[in-house]
Each structure stands twice: as structure tokens, then as C-alpha cells.
Protein backbone atom coordinates (compact mmCIF):
# COMPACT_ATOMS: atom_id res chain seq x y z
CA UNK A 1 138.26 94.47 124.83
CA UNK A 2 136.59 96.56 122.04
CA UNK A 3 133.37 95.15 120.31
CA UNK A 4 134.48 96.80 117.31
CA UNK A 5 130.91 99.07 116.89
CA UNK A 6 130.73 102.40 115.78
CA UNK A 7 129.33 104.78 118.16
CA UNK A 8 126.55 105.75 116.07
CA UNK A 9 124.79 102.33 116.16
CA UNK A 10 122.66 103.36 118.96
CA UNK A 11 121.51 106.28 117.44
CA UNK A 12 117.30 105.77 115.79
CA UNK A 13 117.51 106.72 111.94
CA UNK A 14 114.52 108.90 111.37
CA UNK A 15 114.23 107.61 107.49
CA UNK A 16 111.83 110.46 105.35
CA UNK A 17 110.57 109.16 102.35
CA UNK A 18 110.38 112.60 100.60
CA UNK A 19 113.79 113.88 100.96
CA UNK A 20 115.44 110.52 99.96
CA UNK A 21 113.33 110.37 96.88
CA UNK A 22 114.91 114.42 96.52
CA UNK A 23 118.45 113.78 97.58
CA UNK A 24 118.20 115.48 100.31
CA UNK A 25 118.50 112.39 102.59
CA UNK A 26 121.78 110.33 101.87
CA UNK A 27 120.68 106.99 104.27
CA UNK A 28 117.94 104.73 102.94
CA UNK A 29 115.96 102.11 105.10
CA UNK A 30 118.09 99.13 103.45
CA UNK A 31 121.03 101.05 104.80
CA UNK A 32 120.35 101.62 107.98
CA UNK A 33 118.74 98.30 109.35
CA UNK A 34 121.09 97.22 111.06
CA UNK A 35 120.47 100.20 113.58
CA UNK A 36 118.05 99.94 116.75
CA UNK A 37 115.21 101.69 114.56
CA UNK A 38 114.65 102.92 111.26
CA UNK A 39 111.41 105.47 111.87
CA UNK A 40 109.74 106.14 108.39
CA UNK A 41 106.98 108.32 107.78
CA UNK A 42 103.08 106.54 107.47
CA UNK A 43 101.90 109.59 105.63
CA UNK A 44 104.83 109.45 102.98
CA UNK A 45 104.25 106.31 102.28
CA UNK A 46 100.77 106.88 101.95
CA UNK A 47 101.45 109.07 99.58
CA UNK A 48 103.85 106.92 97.47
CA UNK A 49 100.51 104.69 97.70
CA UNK A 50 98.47 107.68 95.96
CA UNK A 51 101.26 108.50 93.44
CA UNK A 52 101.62 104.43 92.30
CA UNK A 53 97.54 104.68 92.23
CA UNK A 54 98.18 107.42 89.35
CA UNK A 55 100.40 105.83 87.61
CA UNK A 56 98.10 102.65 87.73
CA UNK A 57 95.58 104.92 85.66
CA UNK A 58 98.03 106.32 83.37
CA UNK A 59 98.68 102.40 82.43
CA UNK A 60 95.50 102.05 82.29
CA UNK A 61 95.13 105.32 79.89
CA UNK A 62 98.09 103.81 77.87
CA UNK A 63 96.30 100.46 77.72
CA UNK A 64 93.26 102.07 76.44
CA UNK A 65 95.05 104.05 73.62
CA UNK A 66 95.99 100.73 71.81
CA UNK A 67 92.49 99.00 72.67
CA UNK A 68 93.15 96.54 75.14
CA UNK A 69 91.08 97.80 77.94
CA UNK A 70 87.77 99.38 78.56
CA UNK A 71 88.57 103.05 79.81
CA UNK A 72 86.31 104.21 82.71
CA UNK A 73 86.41 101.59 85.40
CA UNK A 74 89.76 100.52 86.11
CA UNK A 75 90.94 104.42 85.98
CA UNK A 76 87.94 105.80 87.70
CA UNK A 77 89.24 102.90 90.68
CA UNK A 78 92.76 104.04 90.59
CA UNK A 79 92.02 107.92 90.99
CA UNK A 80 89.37 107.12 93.61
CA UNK A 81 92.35 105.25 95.59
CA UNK A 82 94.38 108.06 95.00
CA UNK A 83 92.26 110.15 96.36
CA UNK A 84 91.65 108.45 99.64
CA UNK A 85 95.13 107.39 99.97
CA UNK A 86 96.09 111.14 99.37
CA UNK A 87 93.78 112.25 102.15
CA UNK A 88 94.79 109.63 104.36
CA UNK A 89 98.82 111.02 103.32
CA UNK A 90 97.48 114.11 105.14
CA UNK A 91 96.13 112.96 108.24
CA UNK A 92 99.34 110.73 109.00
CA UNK A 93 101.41 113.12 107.85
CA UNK A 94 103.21 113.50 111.62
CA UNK A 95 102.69 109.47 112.54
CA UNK A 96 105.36 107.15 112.31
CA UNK A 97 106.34 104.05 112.66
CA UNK A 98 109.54 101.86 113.20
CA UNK A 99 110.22 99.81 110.58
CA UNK A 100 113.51 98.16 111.15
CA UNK A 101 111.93 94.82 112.00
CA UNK A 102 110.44 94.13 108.59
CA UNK A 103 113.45 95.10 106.23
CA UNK A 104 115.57 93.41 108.46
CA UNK A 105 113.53 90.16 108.13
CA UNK A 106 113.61 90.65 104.04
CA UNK A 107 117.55 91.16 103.58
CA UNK A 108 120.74 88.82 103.64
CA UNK A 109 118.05 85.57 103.39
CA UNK A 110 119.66 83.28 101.35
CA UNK A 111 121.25 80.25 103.57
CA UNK A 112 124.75 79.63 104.43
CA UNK A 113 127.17 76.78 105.14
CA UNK A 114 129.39 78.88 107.66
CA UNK A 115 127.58 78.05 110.64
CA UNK A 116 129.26 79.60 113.69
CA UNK A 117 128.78 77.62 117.20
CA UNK A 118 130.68 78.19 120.50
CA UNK A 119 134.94 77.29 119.25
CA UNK A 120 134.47 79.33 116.01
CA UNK A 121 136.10 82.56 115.28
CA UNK A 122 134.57 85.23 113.01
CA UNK A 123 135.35 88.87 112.23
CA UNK A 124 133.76 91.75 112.54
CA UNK A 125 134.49 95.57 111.69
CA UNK A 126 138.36 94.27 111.58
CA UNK A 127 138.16 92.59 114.75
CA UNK A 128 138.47 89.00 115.11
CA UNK A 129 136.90 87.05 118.06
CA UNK A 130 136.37 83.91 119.36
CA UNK A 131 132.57 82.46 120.57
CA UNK A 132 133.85 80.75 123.89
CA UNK A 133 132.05 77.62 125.78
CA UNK A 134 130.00 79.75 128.31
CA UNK A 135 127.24 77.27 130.30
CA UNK A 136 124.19 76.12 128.92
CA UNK A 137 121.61 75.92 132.46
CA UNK A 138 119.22 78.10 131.18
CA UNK A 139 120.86 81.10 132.36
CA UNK A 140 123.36 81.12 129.49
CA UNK A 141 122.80 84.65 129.26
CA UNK A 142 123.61 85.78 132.77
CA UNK A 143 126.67 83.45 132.62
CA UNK A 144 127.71 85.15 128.94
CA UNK A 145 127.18 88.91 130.59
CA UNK A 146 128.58 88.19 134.20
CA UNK A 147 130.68 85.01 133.75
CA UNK A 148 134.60 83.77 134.58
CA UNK A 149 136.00 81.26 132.78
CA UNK A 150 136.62 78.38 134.77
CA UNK A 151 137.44 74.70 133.72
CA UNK A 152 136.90 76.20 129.64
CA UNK A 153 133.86 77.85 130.33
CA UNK A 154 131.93 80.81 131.22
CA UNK A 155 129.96 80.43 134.35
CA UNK A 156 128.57 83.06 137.20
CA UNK A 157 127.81 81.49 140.03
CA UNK A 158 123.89 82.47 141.91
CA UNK A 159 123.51 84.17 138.40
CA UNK A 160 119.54 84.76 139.16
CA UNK A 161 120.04 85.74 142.23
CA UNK A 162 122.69 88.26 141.59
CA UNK A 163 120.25 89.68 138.38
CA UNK A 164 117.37 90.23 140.77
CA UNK A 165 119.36 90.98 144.11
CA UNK A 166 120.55 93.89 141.24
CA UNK A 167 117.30 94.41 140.07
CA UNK A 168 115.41 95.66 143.33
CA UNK A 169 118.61 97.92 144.18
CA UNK A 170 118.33 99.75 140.48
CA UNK A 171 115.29 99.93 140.33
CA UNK A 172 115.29 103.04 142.70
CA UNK A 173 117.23 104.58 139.51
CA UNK A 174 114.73 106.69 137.75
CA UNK A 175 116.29 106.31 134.21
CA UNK A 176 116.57 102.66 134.86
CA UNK A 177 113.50 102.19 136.36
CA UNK A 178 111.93 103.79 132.73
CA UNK A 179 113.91 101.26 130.63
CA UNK A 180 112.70 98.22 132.96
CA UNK A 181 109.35 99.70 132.17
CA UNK A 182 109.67 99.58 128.79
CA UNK A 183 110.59 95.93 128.94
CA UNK A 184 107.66 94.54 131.11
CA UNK A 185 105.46 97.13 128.83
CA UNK A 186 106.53 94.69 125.78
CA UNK A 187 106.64 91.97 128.32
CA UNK A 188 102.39 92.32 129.72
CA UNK A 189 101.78 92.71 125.65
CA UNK A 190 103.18 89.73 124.27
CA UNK A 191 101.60 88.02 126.92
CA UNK A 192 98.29 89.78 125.83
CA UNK A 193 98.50 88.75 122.21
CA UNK A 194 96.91 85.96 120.92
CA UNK A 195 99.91 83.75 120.71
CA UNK A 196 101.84 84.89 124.00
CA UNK A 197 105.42 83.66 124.04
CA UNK A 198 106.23 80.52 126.94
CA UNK A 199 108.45 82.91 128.98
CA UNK A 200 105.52 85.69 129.68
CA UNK A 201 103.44 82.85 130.03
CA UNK A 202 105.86 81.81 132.76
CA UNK A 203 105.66 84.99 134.73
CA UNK A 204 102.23 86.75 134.59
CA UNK A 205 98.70 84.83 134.74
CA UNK A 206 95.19 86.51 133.86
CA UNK A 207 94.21 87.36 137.13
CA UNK A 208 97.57 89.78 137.54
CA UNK A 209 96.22 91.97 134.24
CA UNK A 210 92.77 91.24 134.61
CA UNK A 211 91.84 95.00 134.97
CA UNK A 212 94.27 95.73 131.84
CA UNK A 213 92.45 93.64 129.56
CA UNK A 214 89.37 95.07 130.55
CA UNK A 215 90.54 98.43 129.95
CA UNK A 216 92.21 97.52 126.90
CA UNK A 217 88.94 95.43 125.00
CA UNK A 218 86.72 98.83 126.46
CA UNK A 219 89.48 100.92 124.21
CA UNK A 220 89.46 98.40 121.52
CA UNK A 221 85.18 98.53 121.08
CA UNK A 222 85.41 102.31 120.92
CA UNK A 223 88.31 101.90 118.29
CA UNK A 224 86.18 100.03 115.85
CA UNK A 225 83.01 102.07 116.92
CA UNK A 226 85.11 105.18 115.59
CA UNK A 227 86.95 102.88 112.44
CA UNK A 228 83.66 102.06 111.23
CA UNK A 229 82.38 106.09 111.83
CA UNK A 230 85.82 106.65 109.79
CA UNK A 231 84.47 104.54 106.89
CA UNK A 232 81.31 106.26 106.59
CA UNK A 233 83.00 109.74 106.47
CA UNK A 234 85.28 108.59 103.78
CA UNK A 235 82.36 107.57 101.53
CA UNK A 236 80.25 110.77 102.54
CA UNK A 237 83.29 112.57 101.40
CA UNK A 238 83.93 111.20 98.21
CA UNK A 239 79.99 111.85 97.63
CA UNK A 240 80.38 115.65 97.55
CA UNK A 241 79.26 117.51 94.57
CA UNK A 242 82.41 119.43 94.36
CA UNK A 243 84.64 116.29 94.72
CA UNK A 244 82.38 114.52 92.73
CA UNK A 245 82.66 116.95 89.41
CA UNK A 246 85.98 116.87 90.43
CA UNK A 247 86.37 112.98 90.06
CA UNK A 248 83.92 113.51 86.65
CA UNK A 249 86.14 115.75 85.41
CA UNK A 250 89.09 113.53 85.79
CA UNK A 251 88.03 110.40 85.01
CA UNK A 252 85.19 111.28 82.60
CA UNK A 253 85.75 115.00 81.79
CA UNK A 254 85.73 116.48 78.43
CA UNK A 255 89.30 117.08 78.44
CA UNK A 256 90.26 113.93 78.69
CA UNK A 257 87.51 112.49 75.59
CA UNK A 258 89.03 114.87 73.30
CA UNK A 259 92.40 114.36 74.54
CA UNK A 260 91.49 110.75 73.50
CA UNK A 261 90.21 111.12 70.40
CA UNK A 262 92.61 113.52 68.86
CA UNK A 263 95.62 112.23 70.22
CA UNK A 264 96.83 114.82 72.76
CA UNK A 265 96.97 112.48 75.62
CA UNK A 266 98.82 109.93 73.69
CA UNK A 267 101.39 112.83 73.46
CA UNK A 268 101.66 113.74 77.03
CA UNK A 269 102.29 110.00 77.87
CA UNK A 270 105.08 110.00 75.80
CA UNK A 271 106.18 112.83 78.71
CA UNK A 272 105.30 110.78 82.13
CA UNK A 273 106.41 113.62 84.26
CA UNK A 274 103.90 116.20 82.32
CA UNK A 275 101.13 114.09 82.82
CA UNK A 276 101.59 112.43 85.98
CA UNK A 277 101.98 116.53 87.39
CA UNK A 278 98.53 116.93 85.69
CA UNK A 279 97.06 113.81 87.42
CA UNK A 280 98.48 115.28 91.14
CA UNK A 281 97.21 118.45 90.65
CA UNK A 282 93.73 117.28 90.06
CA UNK A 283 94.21 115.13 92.93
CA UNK A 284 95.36 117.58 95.29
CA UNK A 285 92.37 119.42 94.13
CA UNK A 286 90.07 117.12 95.48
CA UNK A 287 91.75 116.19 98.37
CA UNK A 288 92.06 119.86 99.38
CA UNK A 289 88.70 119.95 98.99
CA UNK A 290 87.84 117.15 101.03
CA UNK A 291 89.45 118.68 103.58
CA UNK A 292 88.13 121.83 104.11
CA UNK A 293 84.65 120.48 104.45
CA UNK A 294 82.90 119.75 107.18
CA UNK A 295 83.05 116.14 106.63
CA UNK A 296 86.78 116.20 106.03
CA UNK A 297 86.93 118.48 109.25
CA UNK A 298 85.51 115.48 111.02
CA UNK A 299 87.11 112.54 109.71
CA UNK A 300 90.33 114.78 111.03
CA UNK A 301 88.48 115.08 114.24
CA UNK A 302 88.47 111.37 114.61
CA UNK A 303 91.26 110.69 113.57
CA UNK A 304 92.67 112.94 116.25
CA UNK A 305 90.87 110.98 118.88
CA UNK A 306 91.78 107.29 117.79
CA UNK A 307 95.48 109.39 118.65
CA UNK A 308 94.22 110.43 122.31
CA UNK A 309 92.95 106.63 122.26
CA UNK A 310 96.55 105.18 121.10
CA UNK A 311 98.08 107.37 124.38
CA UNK A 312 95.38 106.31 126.56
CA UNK A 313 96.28 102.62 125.91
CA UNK A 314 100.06 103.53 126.67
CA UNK A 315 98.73 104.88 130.32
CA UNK A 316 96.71 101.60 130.74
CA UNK A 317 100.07 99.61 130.10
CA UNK A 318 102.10 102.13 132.41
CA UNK A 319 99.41 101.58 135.09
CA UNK A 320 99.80 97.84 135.15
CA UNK A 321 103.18 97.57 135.56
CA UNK A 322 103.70 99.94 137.80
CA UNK A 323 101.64 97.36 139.95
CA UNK A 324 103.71 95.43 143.24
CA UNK A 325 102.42 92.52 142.17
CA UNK A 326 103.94 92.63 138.67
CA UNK A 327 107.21 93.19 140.17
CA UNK A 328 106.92 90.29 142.12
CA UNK A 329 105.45 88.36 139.13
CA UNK A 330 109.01 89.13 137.36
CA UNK A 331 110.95 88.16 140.20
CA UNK A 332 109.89 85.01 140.68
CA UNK A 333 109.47 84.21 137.06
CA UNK A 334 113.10 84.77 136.70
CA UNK A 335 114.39 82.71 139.12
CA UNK A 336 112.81 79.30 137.50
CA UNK A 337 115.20 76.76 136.30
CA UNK A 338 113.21 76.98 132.59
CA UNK A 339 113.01 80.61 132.67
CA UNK A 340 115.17 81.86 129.47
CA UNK A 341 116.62 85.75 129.36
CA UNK A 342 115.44 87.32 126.36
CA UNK A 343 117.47 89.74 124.37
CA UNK A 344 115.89 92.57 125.34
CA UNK A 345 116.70 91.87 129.12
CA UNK A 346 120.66 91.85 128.47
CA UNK A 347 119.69 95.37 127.43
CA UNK A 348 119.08 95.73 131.03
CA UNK A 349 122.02 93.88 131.99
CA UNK A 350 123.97 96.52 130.54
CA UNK A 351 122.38 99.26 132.70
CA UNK A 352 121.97 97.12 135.86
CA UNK A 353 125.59 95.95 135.77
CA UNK A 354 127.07 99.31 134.07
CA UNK A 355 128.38 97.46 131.35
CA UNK A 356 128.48 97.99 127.32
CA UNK A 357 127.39 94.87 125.54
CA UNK A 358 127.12 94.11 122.28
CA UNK A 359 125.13 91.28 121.03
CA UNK A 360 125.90 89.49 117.87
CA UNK A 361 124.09 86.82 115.90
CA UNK A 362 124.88 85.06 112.34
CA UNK A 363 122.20 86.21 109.51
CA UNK A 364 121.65 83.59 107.21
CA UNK A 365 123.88 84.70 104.76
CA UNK A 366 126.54 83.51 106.74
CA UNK A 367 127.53 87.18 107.76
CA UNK A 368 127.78 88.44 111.53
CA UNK A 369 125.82 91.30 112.36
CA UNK A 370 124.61 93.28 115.64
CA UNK A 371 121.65 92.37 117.50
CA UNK A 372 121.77 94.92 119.83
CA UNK A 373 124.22 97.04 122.01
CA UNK A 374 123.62 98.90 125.18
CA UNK A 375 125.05 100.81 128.16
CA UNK A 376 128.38 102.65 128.57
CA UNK A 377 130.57 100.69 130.95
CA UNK A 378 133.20 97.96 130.40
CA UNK A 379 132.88 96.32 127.54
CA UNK A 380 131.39 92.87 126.87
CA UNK A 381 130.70 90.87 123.48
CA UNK A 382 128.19 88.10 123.83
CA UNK A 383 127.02 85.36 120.32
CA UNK A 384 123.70 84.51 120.27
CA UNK A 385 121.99 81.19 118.37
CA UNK A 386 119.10 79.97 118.61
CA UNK A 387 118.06 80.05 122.55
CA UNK A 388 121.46 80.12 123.99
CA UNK A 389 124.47 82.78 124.51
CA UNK A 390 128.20 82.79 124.56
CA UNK A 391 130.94 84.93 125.68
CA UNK A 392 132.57 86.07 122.49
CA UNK A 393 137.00 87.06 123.27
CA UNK A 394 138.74 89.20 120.76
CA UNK A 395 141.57 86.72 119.95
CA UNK A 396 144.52 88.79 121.10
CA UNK A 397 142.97 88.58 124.45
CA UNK A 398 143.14 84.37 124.39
């Protein structure tokens, strides 16, 4: 059986604002969210922040040209966010972020009437399969991964205890062991958050990650200690003289008066890309210049160790679960009647069982789309809805 995916859908798009906005870059984020991760640059769109701040006071210059604004305010707020958002652009240039959750929750929302359940066929990348009864005990994923069909539906007898019996002897896999530590990594932090999810809630308590939290909230006081130094830079910076006559200039300088009064400006405008080039080269002026002072010098020194910080909270994470006890924690969790398999842990069904799975869902356009696909073995197709999963059959194989 084929699950009719490309082999490319594993593959993290690394989406760069610049080059798309150049042609350079033929994918978009819209594009690609259907894949695992869509990285996108922070500073680029930091950036994009600073350029749509300049264009905000060329409205504002254009508003002000037919009399239906006061001038100096408005623009001298818009270049002053260009500024810091420029500066920021800089710092972040190399951080990144994956943004595939959030443009996958804004597309394909409008509602359907094609709902597909377990007896429904649907098609997908010219396949066709069928969503097959598979058992509904709470381990409806284990019994959609592992399952015969017997008496119409999909069933795996001792299904926890074959996942964890699995578990302990993979786990002395190095590259498996990583990937279960990613999992319990997002595991300990949703149950950390401030609405933890029932199923974390089910496996770890506070005395197991006592000592993380108290690593974690000593991290998290020096963070704001050095967000708060971070604020105080930025307004030192935009106090100095040089950036200061620099702002003057731009927002107040003679230039622009006379370009006012005699029309000149009203010109450019009627040439966006002329002016708007004029705008960024003032700005890159002043951010330049905030940057090779000594206060710029620092805010990049901070900023450099609220990095060091991010990596040190990574190693607090790693510590914890590397803990026996968590282990154990898991184990036992798993095995509860009420204990549902997440998504993410068919993931590691793939590599514990050396199987390929795909996981599809219905968006609410009525379309079928990927969840998620792992591992390299046989084949398997599993639907998910809502909290439960089925064995999905290509239909030549009923």
C-alpha cells in the first residue's frame, strides 16, 4: 500500500523573506504549509516591519500635502519605529522561527458538509482509500498503527504493552532515543505551561520537575532583568546626538520644509520607489550608527546572552528528561485505560515499529490533507478526527 506522499514532504522549507520578495525564492509560506516546518527569518520580517513603518510616514507625508493631518508627530512615530525595528532586523538577522503552525491555522477555514468518519472513502494525490472501523478503547491509535482486522475492525491485541515492551528495547537506539527526547521535551513543557494538556497531566506531577521549574523561573527573572536592561539601551540609543540630528534631519530637517513648501516632495511621491529609497537610506544611516556605538555594542551584547540563556533552558529540559524517573513517569502514564496517544507519539511509532505512516486529517474545507508522516518501513495510512484514529485501505486493497 502506497500513502500516495511525495518524498519531499518531510523535508523543513527554510522560507527567506528577502529572496521571495526578489524572485529568487520560487516557494512561499502559503505554499509550503502543508510541510513539517516552514522556518522564516525573525530579522526579515523585522525588517518588512521597518519598511511598512516608512511607508506609514510617506502616508502620512501624502496626508499632510492635502491638509488633513498635522505633519511632525505621526511621521516623527513612524521613522522612530523604523528605526528600532531596523536595528532589531539586525540583531535577529540569523534567528528563526517555525512558522507552519500559524499559516496553517489561517488557510482552508471556511466549513464543509463532506464530513469524513470511519466507512467513507476520500482521495488523495490520485489515490483513493477507505477510513476502516479500527477500535475505539482509548488506544485507537496503537490499534490504527499495529492492528488486524478482525470481526470488521482494526484491533492489536496488549497494544500498550507491546508500545512500551518496544519502547525500553529502542530506546538503547541512539537516533531513537534523540527523537523520544524530543517528544517528552514538548511533553515536560506543555505540562509546564499554564494550561497543561490532561494527558501530561496524566503522566508527570510537580514533584518529578520540581528542580526544572526552579531552574527555569531562575532563567526566566534574569530574562526580564536583561529585557528591561534591553529597553533602557534602546532609549539611550535613540538619545544620541548623532542619531538624534539624524532623526531631526528626517523628520524635521530643512530638506524636507522646503521640499514641502515648494512642491518637490509632492513630486517624489508621485515616484514611491524614489522616495521610499530616500527614507531607507536615512534609516540605515541611523541604524548604522546605532550600531557602532557603544550603546548599540551592548544592546548586541545582550542580546547575545538572552541567546546563551535560550540554549541554557534547552540543557535544563535535556537534563530532566534524561531523569529514570521520567521514564518511568511515561511508562506508566501510558498504560492507563484514559491515557490517549498523541500525534506526535505515532511519530515514534513509526521509528519504534520501522514503519512509514502517514497521518491524514479533514481541514475544514472539506479537503484531506497530511498531518504528519514518518519513518521508512512498510507503509501504513492512519485518519485522524477529533480524539480518535482509523486505519485508512487504498481501495484496490479491499
Amino acid at each position: 500500500m502506497t500513502t500516495g506522499s511525495t518524498s519531499s514532504d518531510n523535508i523543513p522549507v527554510k522560507w527567506n523573506l528577502s529572496s521571495w520578495i526578489q524572485g529568487t525564492d520560487a516557494t512561499s509560506p502559503i505554499e509550503d504549509s502543508n510541510k513539517d516546518k516552514v522556518t522564516i527569518n525573525i530579522g526579515d520580517w523585522l525588517m518588512l516591519g521597518s519598511a511598512l513603518s516608512l511607508t506609514s510616514a510617506m502616508a502620512v507625508i501624502a496626508l499632510k500635502l492635502t491638509g488633513r493631518t498635522s505633519f511632525t508627530k505621526p511621521f516623527g512615530a513612524s521613522v522612530v519605529s523604523a528605526v528600532v525595528l531596523s536595528l532589531l532586523g539586525v540583531i535577529y538577522k540569523d534567528q528563526t522561527v517555525d512558522a507552519a503552525p500559524i499559516i496553517n491555522q489561517i488557510k482552508n477555514f471556511m466549513p464543509s458538509s463532506n464530513t469524513l468518519d470511519e466507512g467513507s472513502f476520500f482521495d488523495y494525490v490520485g489515490q483513493k482509500y477507505y477510513i476502516a472501523r479500527t477500535v475505539a478503547d482509548g488506544a485507537c491509535a496503537l490499534h490504527a498503527v499495529l492492528g488486524s482486522k478482525e470481526s470488521g475492525s482494526y484491533s492489536k491485541a496488549a497494544a500498550r504493552q507491546c508500545y512500551v515492551d518496544k519502547l525500553h528495547e529502542k530506546l538503547l537506539d541512539p537516533i531513537f532515543s534523540e527523537k523520544w527526547k524530543e517528544w517528552m521535551i514538548h511533553f515536560v513543557k506543555d505540562y509546564l505551561s499554564p494550561d497543561p494538556g490532561r494527558y501530561s497531566k496524566l503522566v508527570f506531577n510537580q514533584e518529578l520537575v520540581s528542580r526544572l521549574k526552579e531552574e527555569l523561573d531562575q532563567l526566566e527573572a534574569k530574562r526580564k532583568e536583561l529585557k528591561r536592561e534591553q529597553e533602557t539601551l534602546f532609549g539611550k540609543a535613540l538619545a544620541i546626538e548623532e542619531v538624534q540630528n539624524k532623526l531631526k534631519e528626517l523628520i524635521l530637517g530643512e530638506e524636507m520644509r522646503r521640499s514641502l513648501t515648494n512642491g518637490t516632495l509632492q513630486k517624489h511621491l508621485q515616484e514611491p520607489l524614489f522616495a521610499y529609497a530616500k527614507m531607507r537610506e536615512s534609516l540605515n544611516e541611523i541604524t548604522q550608527l546605532i550600531i557602532q556605538d557603544p550603546i548599540g555594542q551592548a544592546i548586541k551584547a545582550s542580546q547575545d546572552v538572552l541567546n546563551r540563556m535560550d540554549e541554557e533552558r534547552a540543557d535544563c529540559y535535556r537534563r530532566c528528561i534524561e531523569e529514570p524517573a521520567i521514564l518511568e513517569a511515561y511508562v506508566v502514564g501510558v498504560q492507563r485505560w484514559d491515557y490517549y496517544f498523541a500525534t506526535q507519539e505515532i511519530g515514534l511509532m513509526a521509528y519504534l515499529f520501522d514503519l512509514r505512516i502517514t497521518v491524514f486529517h479533514q481541514l475544514p474545507s472539506g479537503e484531506v490533507d497530511v498531518v504528519t508522516e514518518e519513518g521508512e518501513g512498510a507503509p501504513v495510512a492512519i485518519f485522524h478526527k477529533g480524539i480518535h484514529f482509523s486505519r485508512c485501505e487504498l481501495q484496490n486493497s479491499l
